[in-house]
C-alpha atoms as a PDB file:
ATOM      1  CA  UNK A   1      43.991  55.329  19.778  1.00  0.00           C
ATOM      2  CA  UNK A   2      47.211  56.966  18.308  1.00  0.00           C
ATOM      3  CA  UNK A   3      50.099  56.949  20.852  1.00  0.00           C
ATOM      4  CA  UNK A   4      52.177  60.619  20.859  1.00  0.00           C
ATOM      5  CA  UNK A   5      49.113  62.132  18.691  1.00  0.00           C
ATOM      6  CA  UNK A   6      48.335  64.330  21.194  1.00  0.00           C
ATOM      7  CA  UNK A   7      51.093  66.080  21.037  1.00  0.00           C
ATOM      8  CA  UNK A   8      51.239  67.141  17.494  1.00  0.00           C
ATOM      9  CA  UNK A   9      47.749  67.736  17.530  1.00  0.00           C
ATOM     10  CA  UNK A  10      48.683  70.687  20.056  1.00  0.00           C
ATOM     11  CA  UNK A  11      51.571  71.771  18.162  1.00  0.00           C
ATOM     12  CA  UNK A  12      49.062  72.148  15.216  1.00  0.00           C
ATOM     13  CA  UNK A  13      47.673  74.794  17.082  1.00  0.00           C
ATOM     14  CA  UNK A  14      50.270  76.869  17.630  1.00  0.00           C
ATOM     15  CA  UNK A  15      50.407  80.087  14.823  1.00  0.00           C
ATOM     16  CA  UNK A  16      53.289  80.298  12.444  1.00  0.00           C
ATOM     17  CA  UNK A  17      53.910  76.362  12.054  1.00  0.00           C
ATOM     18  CA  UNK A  18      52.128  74.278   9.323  1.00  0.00           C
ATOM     19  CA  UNK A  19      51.886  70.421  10.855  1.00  0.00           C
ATOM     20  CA  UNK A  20      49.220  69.132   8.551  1.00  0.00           C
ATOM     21  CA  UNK A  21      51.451  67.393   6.508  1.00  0.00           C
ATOM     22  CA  UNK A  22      53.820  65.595   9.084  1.00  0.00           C
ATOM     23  CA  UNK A  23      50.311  65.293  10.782  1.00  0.00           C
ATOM     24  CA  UNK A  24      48.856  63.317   7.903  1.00  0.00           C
ATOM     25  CA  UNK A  25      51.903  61.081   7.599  1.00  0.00           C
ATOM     26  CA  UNK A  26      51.891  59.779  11.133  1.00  0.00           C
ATOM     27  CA  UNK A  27      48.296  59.392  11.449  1.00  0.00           C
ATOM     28  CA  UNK A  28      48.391  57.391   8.055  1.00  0.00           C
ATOM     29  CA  UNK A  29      51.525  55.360   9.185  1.00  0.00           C
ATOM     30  CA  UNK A  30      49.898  54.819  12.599  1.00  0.00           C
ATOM     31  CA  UNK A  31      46.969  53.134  11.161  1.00  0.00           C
ATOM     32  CA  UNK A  32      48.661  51.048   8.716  1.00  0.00           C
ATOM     33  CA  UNK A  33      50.698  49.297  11.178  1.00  0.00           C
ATOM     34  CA  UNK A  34      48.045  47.409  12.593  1.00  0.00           C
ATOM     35  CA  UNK A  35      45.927  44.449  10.779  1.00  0.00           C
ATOM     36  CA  UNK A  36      42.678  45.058  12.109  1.00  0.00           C
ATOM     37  CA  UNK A  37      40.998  48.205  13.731  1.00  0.00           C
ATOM     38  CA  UNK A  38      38.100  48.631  15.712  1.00  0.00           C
ATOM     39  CA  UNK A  39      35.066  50.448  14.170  1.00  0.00           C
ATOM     40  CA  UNK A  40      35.610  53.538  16.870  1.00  0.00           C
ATOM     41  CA  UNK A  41      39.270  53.461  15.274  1.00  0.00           C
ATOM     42  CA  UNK A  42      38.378  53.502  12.101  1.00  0.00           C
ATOM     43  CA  UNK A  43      35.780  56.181  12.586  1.00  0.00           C
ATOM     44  CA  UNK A  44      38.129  58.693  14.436  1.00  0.00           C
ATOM     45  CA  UNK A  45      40.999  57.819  11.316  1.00  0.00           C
ATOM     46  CA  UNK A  46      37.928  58.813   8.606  1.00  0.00           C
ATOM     47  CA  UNK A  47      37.468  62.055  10.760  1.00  0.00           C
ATOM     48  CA  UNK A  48      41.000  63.032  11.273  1.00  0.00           C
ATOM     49  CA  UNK A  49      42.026  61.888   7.718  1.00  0.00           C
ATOM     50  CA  UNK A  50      39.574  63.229   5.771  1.00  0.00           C
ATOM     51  CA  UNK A  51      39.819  66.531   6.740  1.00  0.00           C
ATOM     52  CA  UNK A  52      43.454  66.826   6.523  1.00  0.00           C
ATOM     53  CA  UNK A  53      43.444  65.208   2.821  1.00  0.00           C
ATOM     54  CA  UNK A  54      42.418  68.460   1.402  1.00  0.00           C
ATOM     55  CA  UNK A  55      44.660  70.851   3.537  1.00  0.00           C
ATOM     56  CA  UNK A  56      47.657  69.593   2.351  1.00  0.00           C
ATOM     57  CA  UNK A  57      49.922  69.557  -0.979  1.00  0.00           C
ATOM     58  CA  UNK A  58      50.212  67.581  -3.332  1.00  0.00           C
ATOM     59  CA  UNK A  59      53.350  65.615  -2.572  1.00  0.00           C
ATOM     60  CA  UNK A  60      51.936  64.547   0.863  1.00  0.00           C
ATOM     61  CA  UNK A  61      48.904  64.077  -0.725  1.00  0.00           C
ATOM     62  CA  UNK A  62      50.427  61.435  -3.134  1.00  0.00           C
ATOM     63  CA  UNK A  63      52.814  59.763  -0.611  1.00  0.00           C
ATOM     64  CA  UNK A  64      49.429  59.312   1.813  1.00  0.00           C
ATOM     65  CA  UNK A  65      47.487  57.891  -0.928  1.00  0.00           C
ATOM     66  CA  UNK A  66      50.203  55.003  -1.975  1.00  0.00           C
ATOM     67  CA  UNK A  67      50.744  53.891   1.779  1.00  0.00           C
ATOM     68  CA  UNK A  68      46.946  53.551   1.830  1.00  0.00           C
ATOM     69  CA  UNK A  69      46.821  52.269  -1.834  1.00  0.00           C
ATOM     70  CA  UNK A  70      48.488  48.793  -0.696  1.00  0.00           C
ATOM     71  CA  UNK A  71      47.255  48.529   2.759  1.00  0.00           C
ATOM     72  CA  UNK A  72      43.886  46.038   2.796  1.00  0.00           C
ATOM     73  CA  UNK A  73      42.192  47.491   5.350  1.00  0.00           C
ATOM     74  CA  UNK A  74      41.442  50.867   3.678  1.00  0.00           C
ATOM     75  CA  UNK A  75      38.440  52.914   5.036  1.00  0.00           C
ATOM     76  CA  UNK A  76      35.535  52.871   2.273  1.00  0.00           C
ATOM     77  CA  UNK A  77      35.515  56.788   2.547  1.00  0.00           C
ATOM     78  CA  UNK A  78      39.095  57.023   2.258  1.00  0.00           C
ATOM     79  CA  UNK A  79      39.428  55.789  -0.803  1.00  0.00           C
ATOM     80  CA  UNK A  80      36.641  57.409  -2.165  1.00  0.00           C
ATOM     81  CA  UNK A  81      38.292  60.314  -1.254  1.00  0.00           C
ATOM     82  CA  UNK A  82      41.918  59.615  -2.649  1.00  0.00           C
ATOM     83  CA  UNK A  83      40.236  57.776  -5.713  1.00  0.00           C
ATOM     84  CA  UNK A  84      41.283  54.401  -4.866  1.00  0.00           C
ATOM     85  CA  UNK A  85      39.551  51.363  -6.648  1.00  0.00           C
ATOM     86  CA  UNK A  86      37.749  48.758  -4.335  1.00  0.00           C
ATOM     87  CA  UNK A  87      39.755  45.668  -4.631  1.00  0.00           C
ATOM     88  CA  UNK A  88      38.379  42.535  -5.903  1.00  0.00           C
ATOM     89  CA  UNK A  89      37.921  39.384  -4.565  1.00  0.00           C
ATOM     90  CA  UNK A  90      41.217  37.854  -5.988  1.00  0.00           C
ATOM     91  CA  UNK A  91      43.359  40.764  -5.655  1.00  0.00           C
ATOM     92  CA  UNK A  92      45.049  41.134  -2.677  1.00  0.00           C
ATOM     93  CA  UNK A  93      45.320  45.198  -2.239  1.00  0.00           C
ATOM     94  CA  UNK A  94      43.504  47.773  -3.648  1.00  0.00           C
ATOM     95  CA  UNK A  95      44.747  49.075  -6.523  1.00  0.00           C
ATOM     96  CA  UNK A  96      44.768  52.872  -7.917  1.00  0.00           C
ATOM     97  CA  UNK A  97      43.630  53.209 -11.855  1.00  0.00           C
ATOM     98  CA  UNK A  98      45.069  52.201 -14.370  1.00  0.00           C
ATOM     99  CA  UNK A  99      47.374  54.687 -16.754  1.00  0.00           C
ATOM    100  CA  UNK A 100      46.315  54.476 -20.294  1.00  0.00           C
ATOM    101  CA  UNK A 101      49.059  53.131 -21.844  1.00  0.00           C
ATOM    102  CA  UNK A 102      50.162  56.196 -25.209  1.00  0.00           C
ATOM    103  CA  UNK A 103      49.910  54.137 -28.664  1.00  0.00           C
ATOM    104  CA  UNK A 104      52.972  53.260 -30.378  1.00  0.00           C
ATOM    105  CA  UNK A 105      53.132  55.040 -33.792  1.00  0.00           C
ATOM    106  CA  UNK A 106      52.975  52.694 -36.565  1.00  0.00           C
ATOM    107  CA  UNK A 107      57.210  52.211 -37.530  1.00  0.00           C
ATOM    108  CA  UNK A 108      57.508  51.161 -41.506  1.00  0.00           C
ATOM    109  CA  UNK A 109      59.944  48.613 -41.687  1.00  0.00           C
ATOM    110  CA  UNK A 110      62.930  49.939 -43.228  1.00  0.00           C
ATOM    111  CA  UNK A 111      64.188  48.779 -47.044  1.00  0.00           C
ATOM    112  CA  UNK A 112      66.658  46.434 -47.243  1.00  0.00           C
ATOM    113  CA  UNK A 113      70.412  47.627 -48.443  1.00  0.00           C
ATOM    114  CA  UNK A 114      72.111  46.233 -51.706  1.00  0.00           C
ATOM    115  CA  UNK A 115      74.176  44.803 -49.654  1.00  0.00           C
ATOM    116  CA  UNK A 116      71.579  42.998 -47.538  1.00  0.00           C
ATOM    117  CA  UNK A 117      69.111  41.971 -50.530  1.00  0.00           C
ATOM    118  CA  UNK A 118      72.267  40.366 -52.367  1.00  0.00           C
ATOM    119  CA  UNK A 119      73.635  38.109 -49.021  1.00  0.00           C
ATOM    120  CA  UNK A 120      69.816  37.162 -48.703  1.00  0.00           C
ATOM    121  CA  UNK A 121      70.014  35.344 -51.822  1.00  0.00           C
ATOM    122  CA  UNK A 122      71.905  31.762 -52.127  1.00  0.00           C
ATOM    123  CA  UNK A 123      75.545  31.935 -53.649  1.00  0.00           C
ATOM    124  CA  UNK A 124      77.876  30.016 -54.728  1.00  0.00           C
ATOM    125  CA  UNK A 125      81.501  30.150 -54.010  1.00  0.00           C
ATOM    126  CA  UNK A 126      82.277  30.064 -58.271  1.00  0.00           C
ATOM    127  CA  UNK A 127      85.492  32.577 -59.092  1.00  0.00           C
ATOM    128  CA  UNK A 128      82.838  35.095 -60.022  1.00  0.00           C
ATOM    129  CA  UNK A 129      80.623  34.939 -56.924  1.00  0.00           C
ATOM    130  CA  UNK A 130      83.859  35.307 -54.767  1.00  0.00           C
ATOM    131  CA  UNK A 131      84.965  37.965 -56.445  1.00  0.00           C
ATOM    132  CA  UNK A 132      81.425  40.154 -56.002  1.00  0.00           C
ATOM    133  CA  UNK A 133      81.269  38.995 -52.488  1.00  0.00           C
ATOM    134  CA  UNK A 134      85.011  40.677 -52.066  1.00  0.00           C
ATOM    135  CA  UNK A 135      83.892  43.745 -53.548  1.00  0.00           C
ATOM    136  CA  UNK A 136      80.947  44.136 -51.634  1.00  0.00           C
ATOM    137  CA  UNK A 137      82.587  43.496 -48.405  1.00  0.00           C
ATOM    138  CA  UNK A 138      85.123  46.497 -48.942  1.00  0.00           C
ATOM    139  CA  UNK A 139      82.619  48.431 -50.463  1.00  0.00           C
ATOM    140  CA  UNK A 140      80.269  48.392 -47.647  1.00  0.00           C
ATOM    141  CA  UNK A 141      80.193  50.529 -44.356  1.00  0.00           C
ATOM    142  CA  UNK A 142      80.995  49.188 -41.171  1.00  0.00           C
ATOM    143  CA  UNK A 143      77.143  47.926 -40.119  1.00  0.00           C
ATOM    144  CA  UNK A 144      77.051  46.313 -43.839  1.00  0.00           C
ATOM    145  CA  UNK A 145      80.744  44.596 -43.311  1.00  0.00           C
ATOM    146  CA  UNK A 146      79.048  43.688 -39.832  1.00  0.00           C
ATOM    147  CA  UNK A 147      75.905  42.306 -41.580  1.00  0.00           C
ATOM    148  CA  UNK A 148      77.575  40.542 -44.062  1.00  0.00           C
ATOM    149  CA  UNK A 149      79.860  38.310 -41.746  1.00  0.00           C
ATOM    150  CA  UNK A 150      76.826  37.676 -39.640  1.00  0.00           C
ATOM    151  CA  UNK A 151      74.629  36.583 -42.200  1.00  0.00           C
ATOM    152  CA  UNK A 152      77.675  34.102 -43.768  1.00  0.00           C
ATOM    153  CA  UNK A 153      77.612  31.814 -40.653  1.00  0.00           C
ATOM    154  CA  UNK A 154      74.214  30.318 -41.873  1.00  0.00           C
ATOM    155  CA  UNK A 155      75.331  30.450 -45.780  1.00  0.00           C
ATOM    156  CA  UNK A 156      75.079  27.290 -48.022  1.00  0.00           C
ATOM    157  CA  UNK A 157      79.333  28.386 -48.978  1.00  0.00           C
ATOM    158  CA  UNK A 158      81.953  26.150 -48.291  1.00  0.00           C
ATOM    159  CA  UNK A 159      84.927  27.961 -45.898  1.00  0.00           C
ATOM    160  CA  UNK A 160      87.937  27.296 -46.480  1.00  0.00           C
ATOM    161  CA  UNK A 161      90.193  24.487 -44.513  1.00  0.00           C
ATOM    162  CA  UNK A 162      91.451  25.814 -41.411  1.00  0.00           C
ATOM    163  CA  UNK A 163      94.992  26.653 -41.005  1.00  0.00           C
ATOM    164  CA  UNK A 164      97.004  23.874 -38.991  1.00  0.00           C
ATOM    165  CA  UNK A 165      97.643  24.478 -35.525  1.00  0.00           C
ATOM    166  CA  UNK A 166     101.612  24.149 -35.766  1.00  0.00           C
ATOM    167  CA  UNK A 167     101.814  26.573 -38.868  1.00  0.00           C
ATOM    168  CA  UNK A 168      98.935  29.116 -37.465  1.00  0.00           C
ATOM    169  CA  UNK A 169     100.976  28.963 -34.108  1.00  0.00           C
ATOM    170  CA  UNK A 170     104.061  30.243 -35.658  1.00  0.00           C
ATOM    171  CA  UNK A 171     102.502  32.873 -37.675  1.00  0.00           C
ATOM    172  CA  UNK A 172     100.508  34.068 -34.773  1.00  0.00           C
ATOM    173  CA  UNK A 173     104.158  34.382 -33.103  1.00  0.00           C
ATOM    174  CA  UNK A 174     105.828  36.398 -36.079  1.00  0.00           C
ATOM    175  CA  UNK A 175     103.137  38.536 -36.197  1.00  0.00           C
ATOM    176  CA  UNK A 176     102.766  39.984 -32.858  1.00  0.00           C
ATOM    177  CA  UNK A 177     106.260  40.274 -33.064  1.00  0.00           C
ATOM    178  CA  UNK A 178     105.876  42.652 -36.475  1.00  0.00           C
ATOM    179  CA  UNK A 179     102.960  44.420 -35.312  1.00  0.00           C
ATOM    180  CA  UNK A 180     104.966  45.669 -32.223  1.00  0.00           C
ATOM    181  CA  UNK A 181     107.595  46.702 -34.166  1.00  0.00           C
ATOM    182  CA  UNK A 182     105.091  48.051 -36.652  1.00  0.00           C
ATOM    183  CA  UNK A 183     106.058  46.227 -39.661  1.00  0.00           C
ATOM    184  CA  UNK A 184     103.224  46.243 -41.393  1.00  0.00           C
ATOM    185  CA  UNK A 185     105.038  44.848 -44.980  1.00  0.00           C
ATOM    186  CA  UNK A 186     106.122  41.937 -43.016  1.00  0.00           C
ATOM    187  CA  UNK A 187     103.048  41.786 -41.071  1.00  0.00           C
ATOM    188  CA  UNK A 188     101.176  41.349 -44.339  1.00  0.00           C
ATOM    189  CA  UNK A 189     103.588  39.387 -45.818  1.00  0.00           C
ATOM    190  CA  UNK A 190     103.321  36.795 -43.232  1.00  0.00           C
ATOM    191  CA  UNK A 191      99.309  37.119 -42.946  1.00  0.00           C
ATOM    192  CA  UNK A 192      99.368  36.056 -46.803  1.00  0.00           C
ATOM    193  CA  UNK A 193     101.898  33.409 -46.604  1.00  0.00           C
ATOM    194  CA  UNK A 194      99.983  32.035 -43.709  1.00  0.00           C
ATOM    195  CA  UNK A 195      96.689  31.484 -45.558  1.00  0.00           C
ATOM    196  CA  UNK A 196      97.796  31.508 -49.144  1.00  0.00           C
ATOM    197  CA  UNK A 197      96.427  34.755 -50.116  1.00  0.00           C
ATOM    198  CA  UNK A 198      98.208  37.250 -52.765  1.00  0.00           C
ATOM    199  CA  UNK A 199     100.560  39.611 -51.494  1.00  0.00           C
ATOM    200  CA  UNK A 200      98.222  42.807 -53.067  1.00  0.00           C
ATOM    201  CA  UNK A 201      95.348  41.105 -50.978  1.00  0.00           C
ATOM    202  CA  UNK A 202      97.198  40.923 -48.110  1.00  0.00           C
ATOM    203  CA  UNK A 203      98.338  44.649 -48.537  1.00  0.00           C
ATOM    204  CA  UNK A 204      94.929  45.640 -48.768  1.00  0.00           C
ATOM    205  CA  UNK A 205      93.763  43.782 -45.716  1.00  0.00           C
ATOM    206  CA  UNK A 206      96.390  45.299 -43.470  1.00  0.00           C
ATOM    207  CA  UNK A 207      95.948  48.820 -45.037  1.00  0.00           C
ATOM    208  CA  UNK A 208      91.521  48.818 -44.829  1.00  0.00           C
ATOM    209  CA  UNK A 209      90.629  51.557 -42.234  1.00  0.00           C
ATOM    210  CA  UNK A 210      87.934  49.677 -40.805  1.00  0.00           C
ATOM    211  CA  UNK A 211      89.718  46.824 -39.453  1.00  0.00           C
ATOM    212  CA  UNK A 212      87.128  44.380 -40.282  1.00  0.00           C
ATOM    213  CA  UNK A 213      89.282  42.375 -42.995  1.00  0.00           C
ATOM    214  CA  UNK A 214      91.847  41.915 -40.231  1.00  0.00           C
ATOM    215  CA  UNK A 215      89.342  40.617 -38.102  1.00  0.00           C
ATOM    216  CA  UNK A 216      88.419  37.893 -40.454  1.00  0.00           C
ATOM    217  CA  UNK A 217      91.811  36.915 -41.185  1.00  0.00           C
ATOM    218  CA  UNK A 218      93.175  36.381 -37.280  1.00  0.00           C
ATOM    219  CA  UNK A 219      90.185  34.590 -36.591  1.00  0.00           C
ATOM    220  CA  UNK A 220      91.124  32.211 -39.315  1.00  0.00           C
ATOM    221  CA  UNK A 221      94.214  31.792 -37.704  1.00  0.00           C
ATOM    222  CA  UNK A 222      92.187  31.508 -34.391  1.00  0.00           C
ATOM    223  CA  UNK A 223      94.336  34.378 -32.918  1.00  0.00           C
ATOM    224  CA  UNK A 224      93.288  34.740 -29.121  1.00  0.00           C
ATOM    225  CA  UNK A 225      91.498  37.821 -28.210  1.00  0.00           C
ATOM    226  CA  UNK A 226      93.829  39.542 -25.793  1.00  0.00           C
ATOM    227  CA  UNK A 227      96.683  39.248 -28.553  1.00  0.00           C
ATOM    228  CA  UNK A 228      94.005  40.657 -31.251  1.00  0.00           C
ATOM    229  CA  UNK A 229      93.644  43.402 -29.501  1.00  0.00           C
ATOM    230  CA  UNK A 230      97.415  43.971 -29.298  1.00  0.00           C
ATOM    231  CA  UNK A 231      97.978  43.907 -32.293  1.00  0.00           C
ATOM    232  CA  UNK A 232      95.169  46.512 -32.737  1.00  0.00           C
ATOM    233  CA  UNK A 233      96.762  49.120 -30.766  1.00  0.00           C
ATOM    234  CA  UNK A 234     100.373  48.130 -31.913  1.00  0.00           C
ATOM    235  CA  UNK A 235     100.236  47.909 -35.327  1.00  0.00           C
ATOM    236  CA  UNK A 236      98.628  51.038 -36.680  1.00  0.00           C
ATOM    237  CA  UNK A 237      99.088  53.761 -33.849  1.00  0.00           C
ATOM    238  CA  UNK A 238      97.063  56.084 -35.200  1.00  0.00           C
ATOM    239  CA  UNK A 239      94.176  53.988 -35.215  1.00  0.00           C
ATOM    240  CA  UNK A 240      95.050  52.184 -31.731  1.00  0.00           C
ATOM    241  CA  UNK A 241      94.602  55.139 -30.351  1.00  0.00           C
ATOM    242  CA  UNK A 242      91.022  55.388 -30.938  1.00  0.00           C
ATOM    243  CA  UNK A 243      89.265  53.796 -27.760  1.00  0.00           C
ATOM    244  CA  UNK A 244      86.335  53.616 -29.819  1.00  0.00           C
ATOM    245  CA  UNK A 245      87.710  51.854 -32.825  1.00  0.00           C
ATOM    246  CA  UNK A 246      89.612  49.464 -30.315  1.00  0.00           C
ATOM    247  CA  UNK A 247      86.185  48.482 -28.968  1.00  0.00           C
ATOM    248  CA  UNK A 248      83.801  48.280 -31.615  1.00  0.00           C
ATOM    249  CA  UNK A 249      86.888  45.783 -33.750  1.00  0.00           C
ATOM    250  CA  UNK A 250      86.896  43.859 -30.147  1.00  0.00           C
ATOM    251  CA  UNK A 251      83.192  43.240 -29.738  1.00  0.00           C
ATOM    252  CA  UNK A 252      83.024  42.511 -33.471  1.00  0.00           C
ATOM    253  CA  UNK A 253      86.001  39.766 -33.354  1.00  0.00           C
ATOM    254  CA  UNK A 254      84.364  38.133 -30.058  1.00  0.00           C
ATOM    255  CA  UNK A 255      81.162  37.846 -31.974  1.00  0.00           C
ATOM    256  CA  UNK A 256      82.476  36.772 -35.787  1.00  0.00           C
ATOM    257  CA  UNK A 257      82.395  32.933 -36.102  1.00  0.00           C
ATOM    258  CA  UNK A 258      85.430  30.952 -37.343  1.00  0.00           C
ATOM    259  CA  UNK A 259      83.356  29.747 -40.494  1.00  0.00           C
ATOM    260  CA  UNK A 260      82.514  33.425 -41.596  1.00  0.00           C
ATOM    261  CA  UNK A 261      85.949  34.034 -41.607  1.00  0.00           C
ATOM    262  CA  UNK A 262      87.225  31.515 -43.598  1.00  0.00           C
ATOM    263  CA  UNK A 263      84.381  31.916 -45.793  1.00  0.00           C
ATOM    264  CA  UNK A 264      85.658  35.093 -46.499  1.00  0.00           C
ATOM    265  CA  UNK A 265      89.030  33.767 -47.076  1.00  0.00           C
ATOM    266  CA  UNK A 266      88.013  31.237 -49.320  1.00  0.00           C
ATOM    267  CA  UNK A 267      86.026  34.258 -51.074  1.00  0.00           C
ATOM    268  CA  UNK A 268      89.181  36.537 -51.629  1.00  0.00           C
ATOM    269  CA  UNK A 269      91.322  33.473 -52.911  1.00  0.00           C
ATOM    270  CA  UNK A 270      88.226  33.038 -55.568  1.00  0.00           C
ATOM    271  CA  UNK A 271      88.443  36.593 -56.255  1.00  0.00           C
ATOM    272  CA  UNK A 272      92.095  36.601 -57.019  1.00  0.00           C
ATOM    273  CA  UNK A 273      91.100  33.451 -59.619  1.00  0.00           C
ATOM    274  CA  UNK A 274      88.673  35.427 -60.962  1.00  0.00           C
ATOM    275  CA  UNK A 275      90.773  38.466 -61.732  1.00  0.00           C
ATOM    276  CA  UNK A 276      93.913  36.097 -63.324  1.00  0.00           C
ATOM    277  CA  UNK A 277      91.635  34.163 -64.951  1.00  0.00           C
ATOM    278  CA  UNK A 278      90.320  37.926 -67.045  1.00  0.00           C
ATOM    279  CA  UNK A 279      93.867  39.070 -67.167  1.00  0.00           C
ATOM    280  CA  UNK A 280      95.326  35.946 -68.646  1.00  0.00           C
ATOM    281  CA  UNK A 281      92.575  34.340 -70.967  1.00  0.00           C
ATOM    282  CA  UNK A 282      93.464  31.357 -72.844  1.00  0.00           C
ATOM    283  CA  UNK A 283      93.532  31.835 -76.788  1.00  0.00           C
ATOM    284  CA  UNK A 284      91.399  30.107 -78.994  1.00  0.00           C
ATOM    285  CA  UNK A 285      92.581  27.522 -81.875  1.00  0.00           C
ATOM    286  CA  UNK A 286      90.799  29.944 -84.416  1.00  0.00           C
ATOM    287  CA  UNK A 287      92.176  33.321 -82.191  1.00  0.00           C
ATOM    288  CA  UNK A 288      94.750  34.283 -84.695  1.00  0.00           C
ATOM    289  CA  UNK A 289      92.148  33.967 -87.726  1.00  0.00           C
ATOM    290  CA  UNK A 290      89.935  36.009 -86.214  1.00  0.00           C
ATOM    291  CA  UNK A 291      92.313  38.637 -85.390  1.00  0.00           C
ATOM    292  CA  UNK A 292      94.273  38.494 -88.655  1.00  0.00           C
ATOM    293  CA  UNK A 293      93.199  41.389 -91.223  1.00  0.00           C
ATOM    294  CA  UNK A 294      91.624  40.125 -94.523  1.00  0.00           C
ATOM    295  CA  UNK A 295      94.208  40.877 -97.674  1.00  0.00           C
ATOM    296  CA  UNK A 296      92.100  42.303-100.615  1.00  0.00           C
ATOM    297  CA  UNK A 297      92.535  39.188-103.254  1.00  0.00           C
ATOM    298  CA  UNK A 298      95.114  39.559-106.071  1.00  0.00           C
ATOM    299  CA  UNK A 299      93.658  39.437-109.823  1.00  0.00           C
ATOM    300  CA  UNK A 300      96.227  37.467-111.777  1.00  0.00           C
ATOM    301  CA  UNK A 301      97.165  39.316-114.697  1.00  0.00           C
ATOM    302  CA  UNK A 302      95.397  38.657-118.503  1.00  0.00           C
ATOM    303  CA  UNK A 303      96.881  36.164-121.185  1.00  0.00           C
ATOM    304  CA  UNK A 304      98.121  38.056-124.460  1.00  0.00           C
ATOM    305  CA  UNK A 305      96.712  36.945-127.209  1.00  0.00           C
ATOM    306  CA  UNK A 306      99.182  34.837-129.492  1.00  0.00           C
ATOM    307  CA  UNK A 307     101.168  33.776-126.294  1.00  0.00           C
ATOM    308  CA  UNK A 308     101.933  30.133-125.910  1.00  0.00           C
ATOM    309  CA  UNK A 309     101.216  29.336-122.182  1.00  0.00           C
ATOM    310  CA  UNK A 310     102.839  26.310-122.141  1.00  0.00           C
ATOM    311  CA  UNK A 311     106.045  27.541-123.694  1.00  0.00           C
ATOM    312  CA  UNK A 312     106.526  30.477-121.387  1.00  0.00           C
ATOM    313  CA  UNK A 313     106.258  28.527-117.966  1.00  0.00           C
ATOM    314  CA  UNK A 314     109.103  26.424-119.546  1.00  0.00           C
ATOM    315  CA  UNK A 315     110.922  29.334-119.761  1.00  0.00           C
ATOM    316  CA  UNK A 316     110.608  29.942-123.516  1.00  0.00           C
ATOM    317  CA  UNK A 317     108.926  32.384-125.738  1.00  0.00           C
END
């Protein structure tokens, strides 16, 4: 039945050399490459197969039983032996049992930040709202910064207008030009002028170690990518240098949306209103009353008996 068997069925024989396996293998690959068999062939396979099954290990074992697992003409006894499943009528190949699947462990959902419980809420873009949006954007780490720009894109806050093409193309050009040189007074000098922010803002923008403020503010100016990421590596060596802080500040501009970004410049011009408008608060019509100390009142002094009142504001006695 099985071409060349004869020969490694007298090698087999020989002492000293252990054929089983490579014996099982051919005998199984024989068998399989042929659609139909003849009961006499598939009664000297179940003899031959059979008892080689459980004289070899475990790896042949395993290999034998998938080539057999998928072929559809299986011997009965085969697969009773290798503890294959009878297929059904609609499946097309036998199929081996199934591997309980482990249960998942139940995973609490985690609480929600500060940061994220206050951006879930609606705001406003009032002086004061700007001003606590600010502060929690530099407050927060860089997965809250990262939250917080993601979650603005969907916000009820109006942006700011976007910086006109001519004047954003020039200060694009001035600052490349400073952060190669690393300027970074001009640099943020320029980055303020451009979208009419105070020069301390600015400052601190350019100065934040995490990069994200930066981020915001040349994709307001809709700064291309490659020349963002220039500007990374030019303008504060130290941190250039950091491959890792190069590409997280890359992925994160690719992903920010123009409207969080000027929604976060629109929220730092607010908070600069909001901290004039406490360091310079108009005065009251009633300001200087209020603040003026009370004078204990004056008792004018007594009348002497005998004294003619009229007399003596005439200037006689």
């Amino acid at each position: 039945m099985f071409p060349g068997f004869d020969g490694l069925m007298t090698l087999s024989r020989r002492e000293g050399v252990d054929i089983r396996p490579t014996l099982l293998r051919v005998l199984t690959d024989l068998y399989v490459q042929a659609n139909t068999h003849s009961i006499d062939e598939e009664r000297q396979f179940v003899e031959l197969a059979s008892r080689l099954i459980d004289q070899v290990d475990d790896a042949t074992r395993a290999a034998v039983r998938a080539r057999l697992a998928i072929y559809p003409r299986t011997p009965v006894a085969i697969m009773q032996q290798l503890r294959l499943h009878a297929p059904a009528p609609e499946q097309r190949v036998p199929l081996a049992a199934s591997i309980a699947q482990p249960v998942a462990p139940a995973v609490e959902p985690k609480p929600l930040t500060e940061t994220q419980l206050r951006m879930s809420t609606t705001m406003t873009m009032q002086p004061t709202d700007a001003a606590e949006i600010s502060d929690m954007f530099f407050a927060g780490t860089a997965s809250e910064r990262a939250q917080i720009l993601y979650s603005l894109s969907d916000k009820p806050l109006k942006p700011a207008a976007r910086i006109p093409a001519a004047r954003a193309a020039r200060a694009l050009h001035i600052l490349e030009m400073a952060a190669f040189a690393e300027d970074r007074d001009n640099f943020a000098r320029e980055l303020g002028d451009a979208l009419l922010l105070p020069s301390q803002v600015a400052d601190r923008v350019v100065s934040d170690p995490g990069g994200e403020p930066l981020a915001c503010m040349a994709k307001a100016l809709a700064m291309p990518s490659d020349m963002y990421q220039r500007v990374l590596m030019f303008l504060n060596p130290e941190l250039g240098s950091s491959v890792h802080h190069v590409y997280r500040l890359s992925r994160l501009y690719d992903i920010l949306s123009e409207r969080s970004a000027l929604i976060m410049v629109a929220a730092w011009r607010g908070a600069n209103m909001a901290a004039t408008r406490t360091k310079y608060r108009p005065a009251l019509y009633d300001d200087e009353r209020q603040r003026a100390r009370s004078a204990p009142a004056q008792a004018r002094p007594a009348v002497q008996p005998g004294v003619d009142i009229t007399r003596v504001r005439n200037g006689r006695k």
